[in-house]
PDB file of N, CA and C in Angstrom:
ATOM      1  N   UNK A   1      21.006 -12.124 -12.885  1.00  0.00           N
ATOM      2  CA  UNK A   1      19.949 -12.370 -11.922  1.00  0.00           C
ATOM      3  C   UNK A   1      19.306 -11.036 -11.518  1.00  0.00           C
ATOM      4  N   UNK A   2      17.407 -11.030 -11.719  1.00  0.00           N
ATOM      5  CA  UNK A   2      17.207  -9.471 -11.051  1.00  0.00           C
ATOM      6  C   UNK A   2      17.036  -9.602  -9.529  1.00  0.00           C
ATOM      7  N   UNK A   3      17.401  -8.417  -8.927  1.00  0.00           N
ATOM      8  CA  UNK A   3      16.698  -8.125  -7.768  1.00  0.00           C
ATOM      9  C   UNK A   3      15.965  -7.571  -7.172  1.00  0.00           C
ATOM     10  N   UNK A   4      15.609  -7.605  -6.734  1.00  0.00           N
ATOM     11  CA  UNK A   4      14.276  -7.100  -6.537  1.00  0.00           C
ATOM     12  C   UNK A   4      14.619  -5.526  -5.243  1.00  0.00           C
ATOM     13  N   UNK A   5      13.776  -4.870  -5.333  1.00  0.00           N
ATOM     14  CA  UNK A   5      14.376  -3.888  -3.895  1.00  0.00           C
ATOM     15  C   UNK A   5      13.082  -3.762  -3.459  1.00  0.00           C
ATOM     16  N   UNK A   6      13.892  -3.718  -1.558  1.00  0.00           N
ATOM     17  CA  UNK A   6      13.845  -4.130  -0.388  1.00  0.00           C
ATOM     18  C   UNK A   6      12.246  -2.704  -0.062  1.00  0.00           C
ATOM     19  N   UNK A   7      11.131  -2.891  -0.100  1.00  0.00           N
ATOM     20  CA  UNK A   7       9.999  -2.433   0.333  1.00  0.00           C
ATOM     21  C   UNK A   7       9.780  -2.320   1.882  1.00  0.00           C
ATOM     22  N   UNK A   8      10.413  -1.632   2.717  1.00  0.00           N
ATOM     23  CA  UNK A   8      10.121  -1.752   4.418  1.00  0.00           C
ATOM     24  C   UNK A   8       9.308  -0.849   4.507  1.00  0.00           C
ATOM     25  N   UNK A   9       8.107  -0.961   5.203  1.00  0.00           N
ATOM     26  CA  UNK A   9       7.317   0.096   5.620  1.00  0.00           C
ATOM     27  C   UNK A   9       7.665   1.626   5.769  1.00  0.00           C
ATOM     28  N   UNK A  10       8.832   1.682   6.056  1.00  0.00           N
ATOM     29  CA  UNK A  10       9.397   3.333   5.982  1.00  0.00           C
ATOM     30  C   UNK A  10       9.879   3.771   4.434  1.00  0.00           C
ATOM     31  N   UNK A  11      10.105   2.883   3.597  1.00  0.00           N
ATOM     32  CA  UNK A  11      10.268   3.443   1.937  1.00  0.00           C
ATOM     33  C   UNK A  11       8.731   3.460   1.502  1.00  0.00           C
ATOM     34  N   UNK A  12       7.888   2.642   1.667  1.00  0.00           N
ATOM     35  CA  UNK A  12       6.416   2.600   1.132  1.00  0.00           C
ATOM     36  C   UNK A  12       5.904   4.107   1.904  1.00  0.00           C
ATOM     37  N   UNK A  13       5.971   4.202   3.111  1.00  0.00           N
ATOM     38  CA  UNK A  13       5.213   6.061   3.218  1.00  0.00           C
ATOM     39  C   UNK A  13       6.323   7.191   2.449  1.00  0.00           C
ATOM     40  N   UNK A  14       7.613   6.779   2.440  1.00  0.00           N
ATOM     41  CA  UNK A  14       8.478   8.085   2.130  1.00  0.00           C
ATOM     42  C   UNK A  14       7.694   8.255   0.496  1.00  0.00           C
ATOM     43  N   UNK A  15       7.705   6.823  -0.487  1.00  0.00           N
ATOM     44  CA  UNK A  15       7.168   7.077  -1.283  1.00  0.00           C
ATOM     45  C   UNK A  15       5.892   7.803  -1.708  1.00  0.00           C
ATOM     46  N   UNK A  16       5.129   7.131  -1.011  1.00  0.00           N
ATOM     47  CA  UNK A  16       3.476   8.041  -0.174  1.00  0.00           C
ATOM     48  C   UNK A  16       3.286   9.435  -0.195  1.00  0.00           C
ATOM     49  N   UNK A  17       4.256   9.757   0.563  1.00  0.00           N
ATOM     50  CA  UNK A  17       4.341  11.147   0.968  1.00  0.00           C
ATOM     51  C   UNK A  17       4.750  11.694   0.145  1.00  0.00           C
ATOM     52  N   UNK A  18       5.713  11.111  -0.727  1.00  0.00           N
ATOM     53  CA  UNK A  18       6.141  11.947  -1.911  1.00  0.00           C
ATOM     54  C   UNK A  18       5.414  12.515  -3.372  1.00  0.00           C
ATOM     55  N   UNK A  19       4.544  11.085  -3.586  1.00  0.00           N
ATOM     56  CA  UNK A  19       3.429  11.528  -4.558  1.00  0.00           C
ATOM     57  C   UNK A  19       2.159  12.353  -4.125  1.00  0.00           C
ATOM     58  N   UNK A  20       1.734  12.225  -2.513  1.00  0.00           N
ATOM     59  CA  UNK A  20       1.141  13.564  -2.253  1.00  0.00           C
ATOM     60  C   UNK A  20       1.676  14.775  -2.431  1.00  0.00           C
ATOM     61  N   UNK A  21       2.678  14.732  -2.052  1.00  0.00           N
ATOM     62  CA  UNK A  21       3.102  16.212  -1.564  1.00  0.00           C
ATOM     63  C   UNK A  21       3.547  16.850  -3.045  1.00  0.00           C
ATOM     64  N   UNK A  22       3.831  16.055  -4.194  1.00  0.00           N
ATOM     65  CA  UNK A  22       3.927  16.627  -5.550  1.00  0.00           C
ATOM     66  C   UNK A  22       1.888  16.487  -6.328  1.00  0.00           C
ATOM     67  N   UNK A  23       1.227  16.044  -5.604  1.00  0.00           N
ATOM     68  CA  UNK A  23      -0.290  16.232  -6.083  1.00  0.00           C
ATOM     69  C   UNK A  23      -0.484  15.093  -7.109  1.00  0.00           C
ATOM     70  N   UNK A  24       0.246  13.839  -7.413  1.00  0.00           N
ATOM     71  CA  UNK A  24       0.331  13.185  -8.304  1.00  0.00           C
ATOM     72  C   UNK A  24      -1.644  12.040  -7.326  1.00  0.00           C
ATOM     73  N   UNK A  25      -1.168  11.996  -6.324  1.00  0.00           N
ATOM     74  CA  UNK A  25      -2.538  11.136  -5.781  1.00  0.00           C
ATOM     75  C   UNK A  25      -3.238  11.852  -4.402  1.00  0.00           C
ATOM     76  N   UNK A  26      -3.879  11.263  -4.095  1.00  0.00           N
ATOM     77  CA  UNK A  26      -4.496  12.357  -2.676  1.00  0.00           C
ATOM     78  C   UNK A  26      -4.764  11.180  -1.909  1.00  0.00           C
ATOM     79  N   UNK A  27      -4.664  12.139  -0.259  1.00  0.00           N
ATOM     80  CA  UNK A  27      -4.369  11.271   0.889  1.00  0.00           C
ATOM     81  C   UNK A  27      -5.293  10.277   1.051  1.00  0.00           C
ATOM     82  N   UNK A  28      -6.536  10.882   0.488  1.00  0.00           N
ATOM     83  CA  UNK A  28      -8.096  10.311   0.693  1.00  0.00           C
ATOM     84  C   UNK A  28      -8.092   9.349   0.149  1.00  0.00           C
ATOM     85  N   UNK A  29      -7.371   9.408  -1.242  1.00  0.00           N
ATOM     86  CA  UNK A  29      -7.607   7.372  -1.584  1.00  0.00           C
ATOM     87  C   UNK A  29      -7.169   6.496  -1.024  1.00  0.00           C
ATOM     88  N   UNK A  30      -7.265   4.914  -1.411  1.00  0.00           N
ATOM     89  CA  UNK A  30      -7.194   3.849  -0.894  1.00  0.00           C
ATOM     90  C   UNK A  30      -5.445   4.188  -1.336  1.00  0.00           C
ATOM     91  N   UNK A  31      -4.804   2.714  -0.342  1.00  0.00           N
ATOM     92  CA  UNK A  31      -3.319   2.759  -0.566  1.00  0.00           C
ATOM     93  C   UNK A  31      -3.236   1.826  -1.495  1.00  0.00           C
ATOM     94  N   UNK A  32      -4.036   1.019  -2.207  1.00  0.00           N
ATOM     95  CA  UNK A  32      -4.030   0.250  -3.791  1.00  0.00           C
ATOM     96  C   UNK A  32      -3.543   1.504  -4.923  1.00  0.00           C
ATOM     97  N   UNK A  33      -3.604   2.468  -4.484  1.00  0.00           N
ATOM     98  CA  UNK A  33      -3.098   3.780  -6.050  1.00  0.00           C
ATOM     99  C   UNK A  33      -1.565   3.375  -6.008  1.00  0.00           C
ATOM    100  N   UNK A  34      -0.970   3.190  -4.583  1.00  0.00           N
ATOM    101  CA  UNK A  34       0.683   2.764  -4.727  1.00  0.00           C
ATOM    102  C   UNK A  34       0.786   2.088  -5.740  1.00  0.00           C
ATOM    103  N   UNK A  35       0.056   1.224  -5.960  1.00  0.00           N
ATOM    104  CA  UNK A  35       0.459   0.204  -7.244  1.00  0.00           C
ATOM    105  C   UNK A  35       0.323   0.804  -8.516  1.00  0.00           C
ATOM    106  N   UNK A  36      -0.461   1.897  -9.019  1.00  0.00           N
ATOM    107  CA  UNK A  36       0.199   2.317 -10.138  1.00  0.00           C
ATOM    108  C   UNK A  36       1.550   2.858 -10.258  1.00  0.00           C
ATOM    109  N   UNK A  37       2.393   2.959  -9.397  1.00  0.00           N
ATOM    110  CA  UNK A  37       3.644   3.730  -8.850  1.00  0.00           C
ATOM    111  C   UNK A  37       5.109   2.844  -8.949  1.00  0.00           C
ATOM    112  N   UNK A  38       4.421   1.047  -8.288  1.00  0.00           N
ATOM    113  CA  UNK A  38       5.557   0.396  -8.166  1.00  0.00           C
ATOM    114  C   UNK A  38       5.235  -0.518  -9.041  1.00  0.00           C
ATOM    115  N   UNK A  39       6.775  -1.318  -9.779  1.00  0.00           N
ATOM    116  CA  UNK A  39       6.707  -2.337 -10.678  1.00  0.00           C
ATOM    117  C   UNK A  39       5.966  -3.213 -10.063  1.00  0.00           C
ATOM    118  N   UNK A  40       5.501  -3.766 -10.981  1.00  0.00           N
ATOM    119  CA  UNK A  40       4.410  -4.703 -11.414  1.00  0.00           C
ATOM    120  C   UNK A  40       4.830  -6.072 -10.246  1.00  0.00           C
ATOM    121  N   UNK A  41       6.814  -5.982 -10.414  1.00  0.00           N
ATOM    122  CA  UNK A  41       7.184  -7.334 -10.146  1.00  0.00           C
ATOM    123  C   UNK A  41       7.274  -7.300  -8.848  1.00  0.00           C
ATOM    124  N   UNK A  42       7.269  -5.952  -7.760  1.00  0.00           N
ATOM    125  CA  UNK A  42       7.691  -5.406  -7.013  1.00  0.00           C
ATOM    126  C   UNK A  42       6.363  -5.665  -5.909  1.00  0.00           C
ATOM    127  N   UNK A  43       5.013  -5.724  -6.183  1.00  0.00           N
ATOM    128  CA  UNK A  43       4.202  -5.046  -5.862  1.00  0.00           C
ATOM    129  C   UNK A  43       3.508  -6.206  -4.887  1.00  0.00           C
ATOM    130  N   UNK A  44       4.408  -7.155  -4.884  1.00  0.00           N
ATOM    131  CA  UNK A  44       3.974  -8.168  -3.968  1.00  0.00           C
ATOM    132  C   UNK A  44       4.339  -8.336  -2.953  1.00  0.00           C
ATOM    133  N   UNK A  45       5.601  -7.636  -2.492  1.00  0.00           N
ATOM    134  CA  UNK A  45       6.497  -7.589  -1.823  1.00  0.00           C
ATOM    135  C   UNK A  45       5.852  -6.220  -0.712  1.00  0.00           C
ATOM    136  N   UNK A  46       5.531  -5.276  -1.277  1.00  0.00           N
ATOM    137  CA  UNK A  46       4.821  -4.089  -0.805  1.00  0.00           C
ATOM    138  C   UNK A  46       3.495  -4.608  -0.365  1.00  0.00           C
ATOM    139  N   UNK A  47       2.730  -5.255  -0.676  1.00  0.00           N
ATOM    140  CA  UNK A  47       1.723  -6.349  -0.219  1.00  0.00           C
ATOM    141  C   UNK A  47       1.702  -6.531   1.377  1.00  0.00           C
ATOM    142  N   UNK A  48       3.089  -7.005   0.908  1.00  0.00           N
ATOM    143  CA  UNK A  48       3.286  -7.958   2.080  1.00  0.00           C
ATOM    144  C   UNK A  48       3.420  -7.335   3.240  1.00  0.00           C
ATOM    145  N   UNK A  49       4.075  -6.262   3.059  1.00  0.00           N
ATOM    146  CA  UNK A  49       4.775  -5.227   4.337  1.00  0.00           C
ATOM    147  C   UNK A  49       3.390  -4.533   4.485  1.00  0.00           C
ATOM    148  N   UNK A  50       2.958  -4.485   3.445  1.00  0.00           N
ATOM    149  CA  UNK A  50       1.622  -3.526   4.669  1.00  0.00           C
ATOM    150  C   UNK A  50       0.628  -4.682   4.936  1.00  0.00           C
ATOM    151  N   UNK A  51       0.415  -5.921   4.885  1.00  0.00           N
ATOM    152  CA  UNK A  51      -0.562  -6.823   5.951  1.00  0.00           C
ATOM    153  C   UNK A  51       0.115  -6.684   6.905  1.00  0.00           C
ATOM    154  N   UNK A  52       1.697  -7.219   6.642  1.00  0.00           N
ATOM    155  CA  UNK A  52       2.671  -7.323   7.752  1.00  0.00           C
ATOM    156  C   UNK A  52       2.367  -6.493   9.230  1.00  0.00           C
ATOM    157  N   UNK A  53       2.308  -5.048   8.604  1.00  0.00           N
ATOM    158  CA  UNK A  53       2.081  -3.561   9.313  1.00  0.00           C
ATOM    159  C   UNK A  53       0.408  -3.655   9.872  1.00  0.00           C
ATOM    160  N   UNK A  54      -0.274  -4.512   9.200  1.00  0.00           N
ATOM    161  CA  UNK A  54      -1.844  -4.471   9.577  1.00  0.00           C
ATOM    162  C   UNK A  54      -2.737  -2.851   8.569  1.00  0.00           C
ATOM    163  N   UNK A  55      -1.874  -2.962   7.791  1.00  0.00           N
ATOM    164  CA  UNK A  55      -2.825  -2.329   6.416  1.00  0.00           C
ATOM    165  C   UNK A  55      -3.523  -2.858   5.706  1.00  0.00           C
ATOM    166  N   UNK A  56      -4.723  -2.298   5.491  1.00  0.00           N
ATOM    167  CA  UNK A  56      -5.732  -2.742   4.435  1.00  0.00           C
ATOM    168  C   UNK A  56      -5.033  -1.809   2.897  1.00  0.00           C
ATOM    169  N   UNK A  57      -5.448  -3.120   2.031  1.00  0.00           N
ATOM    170  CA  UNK A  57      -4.991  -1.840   0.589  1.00  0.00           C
ATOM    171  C   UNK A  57      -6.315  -0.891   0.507  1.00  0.00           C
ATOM    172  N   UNK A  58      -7.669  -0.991   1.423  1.00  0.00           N
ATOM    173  CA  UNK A  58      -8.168  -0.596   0.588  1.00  0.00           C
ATOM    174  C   UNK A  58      -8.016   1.142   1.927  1.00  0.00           C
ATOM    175  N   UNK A  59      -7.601   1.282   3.014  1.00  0.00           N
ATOM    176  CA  UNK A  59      -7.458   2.135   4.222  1.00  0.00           C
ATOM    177  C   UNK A  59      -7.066   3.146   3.017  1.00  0.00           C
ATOM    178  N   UNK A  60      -7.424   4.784   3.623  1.00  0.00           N
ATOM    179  CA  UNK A  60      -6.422   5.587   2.879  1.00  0.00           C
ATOM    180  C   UNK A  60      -5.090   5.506   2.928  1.00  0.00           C
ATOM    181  N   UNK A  61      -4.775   6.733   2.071  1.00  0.00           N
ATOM    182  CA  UNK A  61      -3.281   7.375   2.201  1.00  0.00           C
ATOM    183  C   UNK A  61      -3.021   7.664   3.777  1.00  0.00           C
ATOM    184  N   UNK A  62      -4.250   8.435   4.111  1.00  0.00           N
ATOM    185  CA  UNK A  62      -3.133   9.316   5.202  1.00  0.00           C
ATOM    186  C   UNK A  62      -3.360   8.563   6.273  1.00  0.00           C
ATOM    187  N   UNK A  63      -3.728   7.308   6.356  1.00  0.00           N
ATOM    188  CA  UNK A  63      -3.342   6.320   7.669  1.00  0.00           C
ATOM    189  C   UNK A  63      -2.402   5.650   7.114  1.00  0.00           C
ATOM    190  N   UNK A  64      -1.517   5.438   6.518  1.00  0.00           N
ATOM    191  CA  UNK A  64      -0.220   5.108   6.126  1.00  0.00           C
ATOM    192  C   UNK A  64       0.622   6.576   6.198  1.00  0.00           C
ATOM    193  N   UNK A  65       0.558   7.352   6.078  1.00  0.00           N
ATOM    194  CA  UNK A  65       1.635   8.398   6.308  1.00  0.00           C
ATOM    195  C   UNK A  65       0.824   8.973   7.784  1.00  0.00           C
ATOM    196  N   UNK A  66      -0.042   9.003   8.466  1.00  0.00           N
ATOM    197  CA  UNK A  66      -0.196   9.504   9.854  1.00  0.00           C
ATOM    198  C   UNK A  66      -0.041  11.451  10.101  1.00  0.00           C
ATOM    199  N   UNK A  67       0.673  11.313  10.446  1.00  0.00           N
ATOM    200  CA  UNK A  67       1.504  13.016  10.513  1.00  0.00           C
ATOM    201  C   UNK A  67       0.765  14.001   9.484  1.00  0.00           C
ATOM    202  N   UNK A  68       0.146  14.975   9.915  1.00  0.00           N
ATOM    203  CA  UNK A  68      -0.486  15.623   8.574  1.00  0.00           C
ATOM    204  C   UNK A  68       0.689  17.201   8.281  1.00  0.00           C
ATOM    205  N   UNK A  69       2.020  17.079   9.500  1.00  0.00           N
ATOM    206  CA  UNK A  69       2.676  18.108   8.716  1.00  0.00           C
ATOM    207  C   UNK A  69       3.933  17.532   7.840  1.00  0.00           C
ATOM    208  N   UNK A  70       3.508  16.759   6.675  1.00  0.00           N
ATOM    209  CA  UNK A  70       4.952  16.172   5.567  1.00  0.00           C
ATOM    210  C   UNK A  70       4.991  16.814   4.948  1.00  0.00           C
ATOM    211  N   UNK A  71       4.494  17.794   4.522  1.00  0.00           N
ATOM    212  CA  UNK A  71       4.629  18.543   3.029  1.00  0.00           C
ATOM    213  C   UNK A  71       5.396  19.646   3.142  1.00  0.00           C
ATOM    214  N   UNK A  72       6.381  20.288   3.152  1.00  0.00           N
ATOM    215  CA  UNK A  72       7.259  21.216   2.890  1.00  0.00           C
ATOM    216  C   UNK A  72       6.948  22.189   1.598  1.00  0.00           C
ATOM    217  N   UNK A  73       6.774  23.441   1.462  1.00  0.00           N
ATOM    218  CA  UNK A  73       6.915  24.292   0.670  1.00  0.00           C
ATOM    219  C   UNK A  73       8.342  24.384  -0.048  1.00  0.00           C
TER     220      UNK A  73
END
């Protein structure tokens, strides 16, 4: 049986923050780029948690991560 893993609003920005802060996407786009990131099967579930949260897919990045000091040297 697969399972699926657990998408809570605090793994969807850690993820966020993580592909900014390596330059893979920028804050300025929409939060629909997550989905090139998470499985396909996954990505409904992440959906869900950000209407849940009152996210638009189409809002940027950095109103899902907020805080503009995440990036560590």
């Amino acid at each position: 049986m697969l399972q699926h893993v657990s998408y809570s609003l605090d793994v969807i920005r850690e993820e966020a923050r993580r592909l900014v802060c390596k330059g893979v996407i920028d804050r300025k786009q929409p939060i629909y780029v997550l989905c090139q990131f998470i499985p396909p099967r996954d990505w409904e579930y992440v959906e869900r948690e950000l209407e849940r949260s009152d996210f638009l897919l189409r809002d940027p990045i950095v109103d899902l991560l907020g805080r503009e000091d995440w990036c560590e040297d």
